[in-house]
N, C-alpha and C. Protein backbone atom coordinates (compact mmCIF):
# COMPACT_ATOMS: atom_id res chain seq x y z
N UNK A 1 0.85 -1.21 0.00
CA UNK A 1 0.00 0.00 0.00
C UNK A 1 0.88 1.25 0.00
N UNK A 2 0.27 2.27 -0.82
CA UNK A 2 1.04 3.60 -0.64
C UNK A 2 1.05 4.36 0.33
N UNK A 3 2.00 5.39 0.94
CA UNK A 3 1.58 6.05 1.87
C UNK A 3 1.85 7.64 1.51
N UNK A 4 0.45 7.94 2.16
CA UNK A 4 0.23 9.68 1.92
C UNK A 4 1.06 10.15 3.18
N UNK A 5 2.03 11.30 2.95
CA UNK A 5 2.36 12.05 4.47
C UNK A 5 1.43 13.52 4.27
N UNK A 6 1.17 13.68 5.34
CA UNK A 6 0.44 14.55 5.59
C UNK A 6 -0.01 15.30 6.66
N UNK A 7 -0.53 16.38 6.07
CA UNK A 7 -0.85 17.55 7.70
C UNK A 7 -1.91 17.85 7.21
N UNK A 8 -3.49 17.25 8.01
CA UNK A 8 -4.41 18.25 7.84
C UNK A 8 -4.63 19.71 7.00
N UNK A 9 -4.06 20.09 7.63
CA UNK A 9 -4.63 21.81 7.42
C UNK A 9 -4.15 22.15 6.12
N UNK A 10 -2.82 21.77 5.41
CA UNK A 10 -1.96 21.98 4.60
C UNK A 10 -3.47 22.05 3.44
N UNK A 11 -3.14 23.50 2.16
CA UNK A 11 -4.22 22.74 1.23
C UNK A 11 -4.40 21.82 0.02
N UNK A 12 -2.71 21.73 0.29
CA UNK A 12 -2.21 20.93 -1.01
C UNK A 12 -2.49 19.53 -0.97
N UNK A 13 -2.55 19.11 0.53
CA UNK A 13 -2.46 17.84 0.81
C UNK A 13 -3.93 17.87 1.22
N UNK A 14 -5.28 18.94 1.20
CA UNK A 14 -6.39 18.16 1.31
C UNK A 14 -6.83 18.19 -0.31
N UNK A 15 -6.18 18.63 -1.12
CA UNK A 15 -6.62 18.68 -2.68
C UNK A 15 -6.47 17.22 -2.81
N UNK A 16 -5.10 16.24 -2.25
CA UNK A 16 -5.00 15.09 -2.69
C UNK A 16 -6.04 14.19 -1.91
N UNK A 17 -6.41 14.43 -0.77
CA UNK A 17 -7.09 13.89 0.18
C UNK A 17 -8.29 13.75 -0.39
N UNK A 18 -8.88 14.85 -0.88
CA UNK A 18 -10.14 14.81 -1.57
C UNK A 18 -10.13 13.80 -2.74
N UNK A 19 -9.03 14.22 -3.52
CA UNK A 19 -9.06 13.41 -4.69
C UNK A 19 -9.44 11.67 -4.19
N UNK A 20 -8.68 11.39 -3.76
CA UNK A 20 -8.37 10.06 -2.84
C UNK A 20 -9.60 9.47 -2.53
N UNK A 21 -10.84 10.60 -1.71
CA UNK A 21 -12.07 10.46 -1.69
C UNK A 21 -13.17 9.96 -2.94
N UNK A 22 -12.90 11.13 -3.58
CA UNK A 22 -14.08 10.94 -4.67
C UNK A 22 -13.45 9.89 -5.70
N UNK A 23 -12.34 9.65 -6.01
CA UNK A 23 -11.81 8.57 -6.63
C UNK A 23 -12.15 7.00 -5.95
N UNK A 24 -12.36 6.98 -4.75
CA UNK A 24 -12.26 5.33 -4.15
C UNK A 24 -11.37 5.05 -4.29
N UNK A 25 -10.01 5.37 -3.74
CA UNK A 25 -8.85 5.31 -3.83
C UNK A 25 -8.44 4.96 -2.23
N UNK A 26 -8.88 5.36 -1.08
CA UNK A 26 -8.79 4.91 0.26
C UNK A 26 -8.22 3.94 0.53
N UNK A 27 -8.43 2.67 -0.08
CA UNK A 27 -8.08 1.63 0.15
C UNK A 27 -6.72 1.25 -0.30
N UNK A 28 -5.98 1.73 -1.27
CA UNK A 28 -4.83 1.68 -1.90
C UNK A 28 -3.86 2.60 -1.43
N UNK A 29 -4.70 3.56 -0.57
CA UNK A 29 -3.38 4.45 -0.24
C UNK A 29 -3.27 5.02 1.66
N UNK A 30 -2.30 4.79 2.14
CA UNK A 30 -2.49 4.87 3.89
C UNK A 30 -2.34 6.58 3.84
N UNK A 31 -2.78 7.16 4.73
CA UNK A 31 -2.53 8.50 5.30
C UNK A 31 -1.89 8.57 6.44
N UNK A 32 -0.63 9.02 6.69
CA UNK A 32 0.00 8.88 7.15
C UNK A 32 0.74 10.93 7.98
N UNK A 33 0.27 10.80 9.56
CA UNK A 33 0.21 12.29 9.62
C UNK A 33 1.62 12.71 10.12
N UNK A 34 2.14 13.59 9.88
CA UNK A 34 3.27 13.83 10.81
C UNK A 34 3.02 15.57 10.81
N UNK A 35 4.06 16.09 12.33
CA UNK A 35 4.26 16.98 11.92
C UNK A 35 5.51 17.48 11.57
N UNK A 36 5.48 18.80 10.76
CA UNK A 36 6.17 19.16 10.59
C UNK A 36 6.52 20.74 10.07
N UNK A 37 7.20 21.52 9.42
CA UNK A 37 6.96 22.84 9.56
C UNK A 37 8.05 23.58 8.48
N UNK A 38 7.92 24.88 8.28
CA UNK A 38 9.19 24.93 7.37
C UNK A 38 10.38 25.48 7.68
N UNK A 39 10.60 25.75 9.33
CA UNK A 39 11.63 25.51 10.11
C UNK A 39 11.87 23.85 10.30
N UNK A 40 11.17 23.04 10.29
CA UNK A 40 11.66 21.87 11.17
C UNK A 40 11.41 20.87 10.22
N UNK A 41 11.25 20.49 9.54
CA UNK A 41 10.99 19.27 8.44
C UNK A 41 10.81 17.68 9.11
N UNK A 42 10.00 17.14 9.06
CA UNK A 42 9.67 15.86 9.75
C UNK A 42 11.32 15.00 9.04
N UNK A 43 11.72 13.99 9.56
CA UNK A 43 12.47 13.39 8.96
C UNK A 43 12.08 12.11 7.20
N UNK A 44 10.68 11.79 8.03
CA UNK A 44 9.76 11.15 7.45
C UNK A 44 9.72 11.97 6.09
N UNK A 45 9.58 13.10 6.30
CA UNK A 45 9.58 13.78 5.14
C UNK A 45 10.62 13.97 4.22
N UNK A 46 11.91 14.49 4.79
CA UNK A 46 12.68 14.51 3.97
C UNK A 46 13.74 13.66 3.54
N UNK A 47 13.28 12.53 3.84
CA UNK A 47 13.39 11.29 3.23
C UNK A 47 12.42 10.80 2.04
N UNK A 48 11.44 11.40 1.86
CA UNK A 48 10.83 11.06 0.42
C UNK A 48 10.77 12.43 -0.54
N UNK A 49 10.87 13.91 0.07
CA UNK A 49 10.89 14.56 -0.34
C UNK A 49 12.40 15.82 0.05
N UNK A 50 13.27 15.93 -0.89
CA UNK A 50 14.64 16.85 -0.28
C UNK A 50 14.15 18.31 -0.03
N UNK A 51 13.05 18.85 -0.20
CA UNK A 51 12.21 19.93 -0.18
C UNK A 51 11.91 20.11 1.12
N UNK A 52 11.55 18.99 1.64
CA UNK A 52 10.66 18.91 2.84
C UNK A 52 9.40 19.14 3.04
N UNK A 53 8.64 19.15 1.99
CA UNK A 53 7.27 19.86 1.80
C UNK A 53 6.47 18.36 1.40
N UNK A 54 5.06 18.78 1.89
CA UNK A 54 3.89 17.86 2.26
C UNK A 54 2.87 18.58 1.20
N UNK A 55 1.94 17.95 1.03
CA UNK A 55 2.48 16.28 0.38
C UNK A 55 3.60 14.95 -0.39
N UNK A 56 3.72 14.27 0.61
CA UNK A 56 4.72 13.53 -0.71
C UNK A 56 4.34 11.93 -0.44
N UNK A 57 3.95 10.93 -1.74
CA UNK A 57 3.54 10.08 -1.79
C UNK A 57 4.51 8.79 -1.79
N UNK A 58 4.83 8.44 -0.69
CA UNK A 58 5.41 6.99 -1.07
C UNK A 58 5.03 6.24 -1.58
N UNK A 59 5.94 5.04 -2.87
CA UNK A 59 5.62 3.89 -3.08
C UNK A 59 6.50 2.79 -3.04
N UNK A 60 6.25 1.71 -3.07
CA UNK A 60 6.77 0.44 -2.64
C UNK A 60 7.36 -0.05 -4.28
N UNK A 61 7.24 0.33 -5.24
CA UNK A 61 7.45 0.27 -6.79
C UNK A 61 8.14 1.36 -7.29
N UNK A 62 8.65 2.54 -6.44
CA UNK A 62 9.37 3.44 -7.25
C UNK A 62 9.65 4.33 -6.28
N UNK A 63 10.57 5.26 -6.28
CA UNK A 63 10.77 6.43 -5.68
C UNK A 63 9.70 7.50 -5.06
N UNK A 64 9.53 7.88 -4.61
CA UNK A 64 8.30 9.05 -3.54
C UNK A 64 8.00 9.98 -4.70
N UNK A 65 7.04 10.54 -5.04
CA UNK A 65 6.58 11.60 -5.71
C UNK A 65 5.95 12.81 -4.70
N UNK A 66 6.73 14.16 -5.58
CA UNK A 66 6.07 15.28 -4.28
C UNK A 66 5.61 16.28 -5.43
N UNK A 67 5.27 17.18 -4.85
CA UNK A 67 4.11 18.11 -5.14
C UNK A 67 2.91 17.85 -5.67
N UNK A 68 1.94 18.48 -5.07
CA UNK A 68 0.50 17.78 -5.45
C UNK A 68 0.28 17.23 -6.58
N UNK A 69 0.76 18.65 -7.44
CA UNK A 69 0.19 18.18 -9.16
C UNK A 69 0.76 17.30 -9.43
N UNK A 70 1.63 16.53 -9.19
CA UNK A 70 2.08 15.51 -9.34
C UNK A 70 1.56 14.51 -8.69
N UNK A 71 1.21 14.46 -7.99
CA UNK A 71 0.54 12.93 -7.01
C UNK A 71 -0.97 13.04 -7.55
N UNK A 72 -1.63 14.40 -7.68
CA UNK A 72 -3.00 13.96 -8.09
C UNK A 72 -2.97 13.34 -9.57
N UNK A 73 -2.16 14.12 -10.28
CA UNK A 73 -1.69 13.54 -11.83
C UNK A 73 -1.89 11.86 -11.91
N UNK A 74 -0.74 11.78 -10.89
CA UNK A 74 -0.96 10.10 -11.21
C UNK A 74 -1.52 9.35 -10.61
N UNK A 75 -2.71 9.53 -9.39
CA UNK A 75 -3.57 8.91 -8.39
C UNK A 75 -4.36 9.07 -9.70
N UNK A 76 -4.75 10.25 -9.86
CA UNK A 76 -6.21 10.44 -10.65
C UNK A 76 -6.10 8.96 -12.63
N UNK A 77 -4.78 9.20 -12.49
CA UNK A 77 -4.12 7.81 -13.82
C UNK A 77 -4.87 6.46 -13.48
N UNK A 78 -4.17 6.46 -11.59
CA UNK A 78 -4.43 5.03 -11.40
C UNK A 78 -5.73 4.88 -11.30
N UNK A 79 -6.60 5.66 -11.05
CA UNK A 79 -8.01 5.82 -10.98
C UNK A 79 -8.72 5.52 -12.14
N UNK A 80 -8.27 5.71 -13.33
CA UNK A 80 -8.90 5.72 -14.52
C UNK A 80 -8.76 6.86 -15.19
N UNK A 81 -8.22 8.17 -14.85
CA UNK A 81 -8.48 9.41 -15.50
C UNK A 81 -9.19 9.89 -15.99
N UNK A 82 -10.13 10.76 -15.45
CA UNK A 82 -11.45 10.99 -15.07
C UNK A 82 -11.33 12.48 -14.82
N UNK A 83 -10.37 12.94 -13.90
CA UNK A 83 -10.09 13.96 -13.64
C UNK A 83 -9.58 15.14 -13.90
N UNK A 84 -9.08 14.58 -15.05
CA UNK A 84 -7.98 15.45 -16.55
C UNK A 84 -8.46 15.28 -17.57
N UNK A 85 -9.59 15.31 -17.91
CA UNK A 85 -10.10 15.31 -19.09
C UNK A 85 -9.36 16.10 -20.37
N UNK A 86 -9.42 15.36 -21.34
CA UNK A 86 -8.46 15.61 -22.29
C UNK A 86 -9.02 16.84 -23.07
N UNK A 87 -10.51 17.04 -23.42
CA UNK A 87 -11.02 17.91 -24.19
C UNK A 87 -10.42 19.01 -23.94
N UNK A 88 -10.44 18.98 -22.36
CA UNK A 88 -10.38 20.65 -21.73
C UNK A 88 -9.28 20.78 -21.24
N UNK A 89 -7.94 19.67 -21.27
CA UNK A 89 -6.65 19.88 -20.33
C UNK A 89 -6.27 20.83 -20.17
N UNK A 90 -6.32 21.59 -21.14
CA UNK A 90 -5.56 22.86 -20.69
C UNK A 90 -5.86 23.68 -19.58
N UNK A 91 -7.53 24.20 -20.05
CA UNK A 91 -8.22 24.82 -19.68
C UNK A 91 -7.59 23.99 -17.93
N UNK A 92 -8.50 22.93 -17.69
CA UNK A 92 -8.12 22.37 -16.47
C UNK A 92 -6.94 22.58 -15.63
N UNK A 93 -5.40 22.23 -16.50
CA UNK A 93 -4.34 22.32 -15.84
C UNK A 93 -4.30 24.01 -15.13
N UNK A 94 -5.05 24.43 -16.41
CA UNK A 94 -4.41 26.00 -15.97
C UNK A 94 -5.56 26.84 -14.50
N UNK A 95 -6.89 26.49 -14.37
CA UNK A 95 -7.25 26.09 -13.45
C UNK A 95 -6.82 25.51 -12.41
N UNK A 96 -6.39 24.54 -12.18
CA UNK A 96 -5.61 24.30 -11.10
C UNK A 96 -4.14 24.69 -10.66
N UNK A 97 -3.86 25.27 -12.16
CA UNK A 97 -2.28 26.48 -11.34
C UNK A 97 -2.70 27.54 -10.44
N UNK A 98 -3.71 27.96 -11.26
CA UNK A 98 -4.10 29.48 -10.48
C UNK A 98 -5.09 28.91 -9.01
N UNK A 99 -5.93 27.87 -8.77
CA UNK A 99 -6.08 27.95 -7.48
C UNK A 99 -5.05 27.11 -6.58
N UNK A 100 -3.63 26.60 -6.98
CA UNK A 100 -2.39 25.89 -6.72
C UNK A 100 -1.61 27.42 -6.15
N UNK A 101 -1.54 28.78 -7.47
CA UNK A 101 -1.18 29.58 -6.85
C UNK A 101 -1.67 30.60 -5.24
N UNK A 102 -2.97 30.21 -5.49
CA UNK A 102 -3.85 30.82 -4.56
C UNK A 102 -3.45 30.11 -3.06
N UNK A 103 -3.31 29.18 -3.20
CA UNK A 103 -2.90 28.82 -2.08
C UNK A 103 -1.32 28.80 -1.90
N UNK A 104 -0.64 29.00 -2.38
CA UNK A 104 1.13 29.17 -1.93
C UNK A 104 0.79 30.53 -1.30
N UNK A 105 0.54 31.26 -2.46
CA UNK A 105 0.32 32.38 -1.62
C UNK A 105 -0.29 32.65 -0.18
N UNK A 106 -1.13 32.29 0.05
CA UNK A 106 -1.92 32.02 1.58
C UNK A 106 -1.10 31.39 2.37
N UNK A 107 -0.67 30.16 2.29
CA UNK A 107 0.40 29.72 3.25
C UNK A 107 1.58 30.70 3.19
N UNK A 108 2.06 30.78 2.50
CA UNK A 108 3.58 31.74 2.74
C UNK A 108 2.43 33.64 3.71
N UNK A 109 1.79 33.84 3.69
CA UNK A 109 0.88 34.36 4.66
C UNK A 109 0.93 33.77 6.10
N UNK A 110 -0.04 33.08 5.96
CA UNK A 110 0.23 32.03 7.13
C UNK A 110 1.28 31.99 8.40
N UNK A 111 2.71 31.59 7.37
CA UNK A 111 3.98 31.37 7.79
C UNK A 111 4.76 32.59 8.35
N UNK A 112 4.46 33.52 7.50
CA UNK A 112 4.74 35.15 8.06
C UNK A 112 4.40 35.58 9.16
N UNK A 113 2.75 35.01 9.69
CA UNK A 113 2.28 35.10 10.64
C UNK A 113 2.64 34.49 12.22
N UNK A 114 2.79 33.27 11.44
CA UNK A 114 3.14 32.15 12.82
C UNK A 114 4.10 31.85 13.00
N UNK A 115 5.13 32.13 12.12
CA UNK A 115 6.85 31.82 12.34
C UNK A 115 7.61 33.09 12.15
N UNK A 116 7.10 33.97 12.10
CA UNK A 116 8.08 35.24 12.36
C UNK A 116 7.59 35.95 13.69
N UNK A 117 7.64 36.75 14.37
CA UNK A 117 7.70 38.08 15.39
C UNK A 117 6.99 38.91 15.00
N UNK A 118 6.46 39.52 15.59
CA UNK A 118 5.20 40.66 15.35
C UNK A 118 6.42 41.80 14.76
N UNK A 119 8.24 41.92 15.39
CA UNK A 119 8.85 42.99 15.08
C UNK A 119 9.64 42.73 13.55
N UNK A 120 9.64 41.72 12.85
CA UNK A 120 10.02 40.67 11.97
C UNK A 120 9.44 40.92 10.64
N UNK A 121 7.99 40.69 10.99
CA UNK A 121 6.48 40.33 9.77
C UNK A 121 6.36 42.01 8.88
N UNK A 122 6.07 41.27 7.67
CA UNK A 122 6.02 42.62 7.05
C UNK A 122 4.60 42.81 6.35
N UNK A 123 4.03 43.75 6.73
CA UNK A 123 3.07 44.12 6.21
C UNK A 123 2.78 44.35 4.67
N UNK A 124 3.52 45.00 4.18
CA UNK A 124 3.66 44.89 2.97
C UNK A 124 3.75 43.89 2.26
N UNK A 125 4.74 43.13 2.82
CA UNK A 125 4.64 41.93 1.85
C UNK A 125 3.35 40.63 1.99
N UNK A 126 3.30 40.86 3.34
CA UNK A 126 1.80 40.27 3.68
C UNK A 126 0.55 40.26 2.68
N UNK A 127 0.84 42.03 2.00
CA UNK A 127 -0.43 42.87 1.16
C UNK A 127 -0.58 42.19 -0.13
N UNK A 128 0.83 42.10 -0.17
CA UNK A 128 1.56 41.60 -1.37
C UNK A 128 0.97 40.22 -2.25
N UNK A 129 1.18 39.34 -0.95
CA UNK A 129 1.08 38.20 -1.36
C UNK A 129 -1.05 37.93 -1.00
N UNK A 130 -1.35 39.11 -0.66
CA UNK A 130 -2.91 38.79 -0.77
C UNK A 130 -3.76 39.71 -1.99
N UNK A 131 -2.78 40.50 -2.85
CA UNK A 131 -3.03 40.43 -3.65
C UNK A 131 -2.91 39.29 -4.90
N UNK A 132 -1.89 38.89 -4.78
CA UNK A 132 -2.31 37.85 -5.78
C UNK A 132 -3.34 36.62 -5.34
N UNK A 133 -3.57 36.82 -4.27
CA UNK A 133 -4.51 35.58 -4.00
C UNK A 133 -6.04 36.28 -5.21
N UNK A 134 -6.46 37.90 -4.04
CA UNK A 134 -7.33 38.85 -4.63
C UNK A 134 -7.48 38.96 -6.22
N UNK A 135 -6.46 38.84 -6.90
CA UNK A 135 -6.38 38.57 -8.27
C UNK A 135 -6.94 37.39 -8.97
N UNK A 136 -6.49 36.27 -8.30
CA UNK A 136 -7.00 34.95 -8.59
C UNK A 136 -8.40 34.86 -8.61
N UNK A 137 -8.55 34.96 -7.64
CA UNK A 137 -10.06 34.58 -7.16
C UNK A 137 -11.17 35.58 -7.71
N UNK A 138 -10.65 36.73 -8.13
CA UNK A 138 -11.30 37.66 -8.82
C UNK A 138 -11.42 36.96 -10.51
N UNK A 139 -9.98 36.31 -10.98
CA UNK A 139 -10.13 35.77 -12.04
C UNK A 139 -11.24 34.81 -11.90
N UNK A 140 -10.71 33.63 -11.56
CA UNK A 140 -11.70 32.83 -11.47
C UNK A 140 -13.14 33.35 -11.16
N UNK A 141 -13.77 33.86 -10.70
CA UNK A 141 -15.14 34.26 -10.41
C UNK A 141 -15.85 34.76 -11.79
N UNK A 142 -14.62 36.01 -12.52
CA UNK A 142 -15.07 36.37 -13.61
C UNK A 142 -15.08 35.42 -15.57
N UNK A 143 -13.78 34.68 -15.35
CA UNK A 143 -13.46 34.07 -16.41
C UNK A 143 -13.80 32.34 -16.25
N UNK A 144 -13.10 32.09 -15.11
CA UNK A 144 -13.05 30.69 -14.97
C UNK A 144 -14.20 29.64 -14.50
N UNK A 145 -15.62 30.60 -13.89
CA UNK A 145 -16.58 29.62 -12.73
C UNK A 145 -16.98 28.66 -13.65
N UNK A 146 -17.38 29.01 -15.43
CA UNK A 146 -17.95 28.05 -16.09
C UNK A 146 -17.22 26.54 -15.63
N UNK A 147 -15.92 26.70 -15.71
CA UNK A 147 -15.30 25.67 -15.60
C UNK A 147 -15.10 24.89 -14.19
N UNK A 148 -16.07 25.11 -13.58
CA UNK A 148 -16.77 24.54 -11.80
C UNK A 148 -17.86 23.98 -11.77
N UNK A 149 -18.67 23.86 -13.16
CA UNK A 149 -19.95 23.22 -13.01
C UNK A 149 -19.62 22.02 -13.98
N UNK A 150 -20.16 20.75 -14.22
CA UNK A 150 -20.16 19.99 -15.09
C UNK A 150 -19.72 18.75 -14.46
N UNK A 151 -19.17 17.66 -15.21
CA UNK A 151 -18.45 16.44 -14.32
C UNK A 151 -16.99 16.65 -13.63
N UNK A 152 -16.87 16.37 -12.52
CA UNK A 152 -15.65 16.79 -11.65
C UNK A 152 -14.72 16.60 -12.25
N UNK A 153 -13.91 17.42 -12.04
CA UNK A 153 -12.94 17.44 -12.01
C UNK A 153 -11.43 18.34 -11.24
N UNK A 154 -10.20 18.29 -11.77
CA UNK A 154 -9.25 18.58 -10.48
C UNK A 154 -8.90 19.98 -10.04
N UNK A 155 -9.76 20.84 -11.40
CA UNK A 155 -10.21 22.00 -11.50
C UNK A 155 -10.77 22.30 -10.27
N UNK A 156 -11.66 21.75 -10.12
CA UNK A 156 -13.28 22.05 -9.08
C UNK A 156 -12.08 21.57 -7.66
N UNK A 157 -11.63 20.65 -7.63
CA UNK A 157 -10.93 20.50 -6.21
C UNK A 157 -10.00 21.06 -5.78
N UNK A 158 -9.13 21.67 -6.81
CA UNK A 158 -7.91 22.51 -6.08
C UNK A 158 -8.87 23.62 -5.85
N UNK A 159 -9.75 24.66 -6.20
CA UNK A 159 -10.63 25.72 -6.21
C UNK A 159 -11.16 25.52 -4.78
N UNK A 160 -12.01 24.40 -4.89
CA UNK A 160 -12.86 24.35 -3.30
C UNK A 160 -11.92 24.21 -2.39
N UNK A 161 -10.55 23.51 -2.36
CA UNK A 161 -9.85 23.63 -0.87
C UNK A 161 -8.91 24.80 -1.14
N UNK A 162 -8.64 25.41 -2.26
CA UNK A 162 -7.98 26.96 -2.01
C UNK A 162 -8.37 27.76 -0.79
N UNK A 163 -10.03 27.71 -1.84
CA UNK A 163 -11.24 29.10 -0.94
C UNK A 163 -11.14 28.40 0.06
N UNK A 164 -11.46 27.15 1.04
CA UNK A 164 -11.65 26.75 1.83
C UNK A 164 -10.41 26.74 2.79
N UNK A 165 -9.08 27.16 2.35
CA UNK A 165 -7.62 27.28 3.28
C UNK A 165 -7.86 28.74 3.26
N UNK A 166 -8.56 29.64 2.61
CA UNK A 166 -8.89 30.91 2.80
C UNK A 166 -9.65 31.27 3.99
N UNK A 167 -10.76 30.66 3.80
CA UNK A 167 -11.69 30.54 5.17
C UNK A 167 -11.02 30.27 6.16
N UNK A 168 -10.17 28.86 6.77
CA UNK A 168 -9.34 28.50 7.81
C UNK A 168 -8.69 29.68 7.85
N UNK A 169 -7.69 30.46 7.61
CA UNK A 169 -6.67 30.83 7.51
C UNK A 169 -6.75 32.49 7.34
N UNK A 170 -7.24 32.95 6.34
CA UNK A 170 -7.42 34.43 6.26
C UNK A 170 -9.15 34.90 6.08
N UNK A 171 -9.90 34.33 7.38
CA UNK A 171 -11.08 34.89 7.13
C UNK A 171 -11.81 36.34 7.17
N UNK A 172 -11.22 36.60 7.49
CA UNK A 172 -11.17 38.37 7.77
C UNK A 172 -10.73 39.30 6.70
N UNK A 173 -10.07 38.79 6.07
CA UNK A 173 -10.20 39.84 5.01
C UNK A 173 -11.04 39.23 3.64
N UNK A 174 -12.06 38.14 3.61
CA UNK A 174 -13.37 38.63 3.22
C UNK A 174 -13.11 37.96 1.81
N UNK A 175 -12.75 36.79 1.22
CA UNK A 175 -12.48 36.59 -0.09
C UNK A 175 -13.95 36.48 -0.91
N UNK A 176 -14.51 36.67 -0.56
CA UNK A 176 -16.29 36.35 -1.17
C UNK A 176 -16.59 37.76 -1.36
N UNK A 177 -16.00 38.85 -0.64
CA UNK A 177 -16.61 40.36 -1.24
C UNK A 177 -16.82 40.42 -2.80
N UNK A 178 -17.30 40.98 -3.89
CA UNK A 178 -17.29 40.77 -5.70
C UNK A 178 -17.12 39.61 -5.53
N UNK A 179 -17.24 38.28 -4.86
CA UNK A 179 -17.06 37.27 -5.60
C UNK A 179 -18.35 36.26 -5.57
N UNK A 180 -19.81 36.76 -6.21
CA UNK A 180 -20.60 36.64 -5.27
C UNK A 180 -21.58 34.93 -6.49
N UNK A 181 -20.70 34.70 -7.37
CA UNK A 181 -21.12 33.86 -7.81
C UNK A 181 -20.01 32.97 -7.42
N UNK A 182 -19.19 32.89 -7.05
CA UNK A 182 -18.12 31.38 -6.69
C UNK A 182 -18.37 31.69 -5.07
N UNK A 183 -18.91 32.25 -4.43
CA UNK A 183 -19.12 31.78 -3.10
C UNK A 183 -20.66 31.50 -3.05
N UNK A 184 -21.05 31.57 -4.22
CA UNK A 184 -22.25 30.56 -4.20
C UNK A 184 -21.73 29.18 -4.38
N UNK A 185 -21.16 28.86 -5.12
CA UNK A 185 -20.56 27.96 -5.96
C UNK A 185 -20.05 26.98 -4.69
N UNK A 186 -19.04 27.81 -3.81
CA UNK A 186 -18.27 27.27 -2.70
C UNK A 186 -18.91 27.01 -1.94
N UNK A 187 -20.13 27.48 -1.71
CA UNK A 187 -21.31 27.12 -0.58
C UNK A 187 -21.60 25.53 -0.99
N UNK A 188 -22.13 25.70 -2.12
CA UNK A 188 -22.61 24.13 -1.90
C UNK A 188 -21.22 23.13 -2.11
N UNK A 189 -20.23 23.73 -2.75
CA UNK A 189 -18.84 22.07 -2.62
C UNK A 189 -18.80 22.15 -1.66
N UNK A 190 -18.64 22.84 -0.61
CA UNK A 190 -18.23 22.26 0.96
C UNK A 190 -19.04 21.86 1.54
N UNK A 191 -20.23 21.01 0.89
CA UNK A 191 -21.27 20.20 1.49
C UNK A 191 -20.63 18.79 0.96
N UNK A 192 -20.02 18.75 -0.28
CA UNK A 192 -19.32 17.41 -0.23
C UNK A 192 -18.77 16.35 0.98
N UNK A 193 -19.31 15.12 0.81
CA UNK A 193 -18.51 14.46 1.83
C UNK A 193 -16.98 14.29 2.17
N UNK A 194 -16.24 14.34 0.68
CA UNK A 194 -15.04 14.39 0.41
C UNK A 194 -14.66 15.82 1.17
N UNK A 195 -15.44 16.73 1.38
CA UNK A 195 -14.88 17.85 2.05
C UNK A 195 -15.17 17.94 3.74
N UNK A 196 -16.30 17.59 3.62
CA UNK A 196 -16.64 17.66 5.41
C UNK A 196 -15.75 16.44 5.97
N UNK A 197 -14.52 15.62 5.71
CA UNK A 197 -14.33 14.19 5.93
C UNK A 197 -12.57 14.53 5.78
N UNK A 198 -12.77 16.03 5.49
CA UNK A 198 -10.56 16.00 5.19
C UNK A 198 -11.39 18.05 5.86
N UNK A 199 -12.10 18.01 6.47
CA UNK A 199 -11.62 19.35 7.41
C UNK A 199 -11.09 19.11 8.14
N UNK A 200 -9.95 20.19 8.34
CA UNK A 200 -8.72 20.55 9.30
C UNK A 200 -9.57 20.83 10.50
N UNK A 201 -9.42 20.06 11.79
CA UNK A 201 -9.69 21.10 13.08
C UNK A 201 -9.42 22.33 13.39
């Protein structure tokens, strides 16, 4: 069996989590939690990944694979591929960069917050990096929502746990203000079981 490492809260690793879900994939793959941080790197970790960064997928047939798009890439393979639909790949891949970017950005937020000093943290760059979130999500709302309705795909899941590491994480500054058709949208995916079943405490 494979093993997922993982941290809750992380949103990269509930994009795969989900996937894992709606695929029926559970059974083929262990979840496996550690912690770890980007001062402190689990060892566990950087032993499958020299990065130190979570998600990273062990296997018993080949070397560890890390970064999401890469593990959902080829979970969603072993699944049948379903999730990458070929008509629209592009469209799709590029969808899931921009809510992939949406969330680096938010964590490196995050991290500013909880691992630096109140005399340390920079505001600016804080602004910085929530504008490009603000950008994204403004895109998507205006160009991209078509591409959130129809048969799932990895589009629709990096999107719902972006906004949803938004909510955890930076709820206060309001990502649903103008965005008033994808937080409709987000209202009902986070009724998914795949989502109520990989929330972070």
């Amino acid at each position: 069996m494979m093993q997922l490492l993982i941290s809750p809260a992380s949103p990269f690793v509930r994009k795969v989590r989900v996937l894992l879900r709606e695929t029926d994939m559970l059974d083929k793959v262990e979840e496996v939690h550690v912690v770890t941080s980007p001062l402190a790197s689990d060892p566990s970790v950087l032993a499958a990944n020299p990065t130190g960064k979570i998600p990273a997928l062990v296997r018993a047939d080949g070397p560890a694979m890390y970064d999401s798009r890469v593990i959902t890439r080829y979970l969603d393979d072993l699944a049948g591929g379903h999730l990458y639909p070929q008509s629209r790949i592009w469209e799709i891949l590029t969808l899931e960069a921009t809510a992939d970017a949406i969330m680096d950005a938010a964590v490196l937020m995050a991290y500013e917050l909880r691992f630096r000093t109140p005399e340390q943290q920079s505001t600016a760059w804080l602004d910085a990096q929530w504008g490009k979130v603000s950008r994204s999500v403004t895109a998507i709302n205006s160009r991209w929502v078509s591409h959130l309705s129809g048969p799932l795909t990895i589009g629709q899941i990096a999107v719902g746990c972006a906004l949803s590491y938004l909510d955890l994480r930076h709820d206060a500054r309001n990502w649903r203000d103008g965005n008033i058709t994808l937080a409709a949208w987000h209202a009902d995916w986070v009724q998914r079981d795949s989502m109520v079943t990989t929330q972070a405490e």
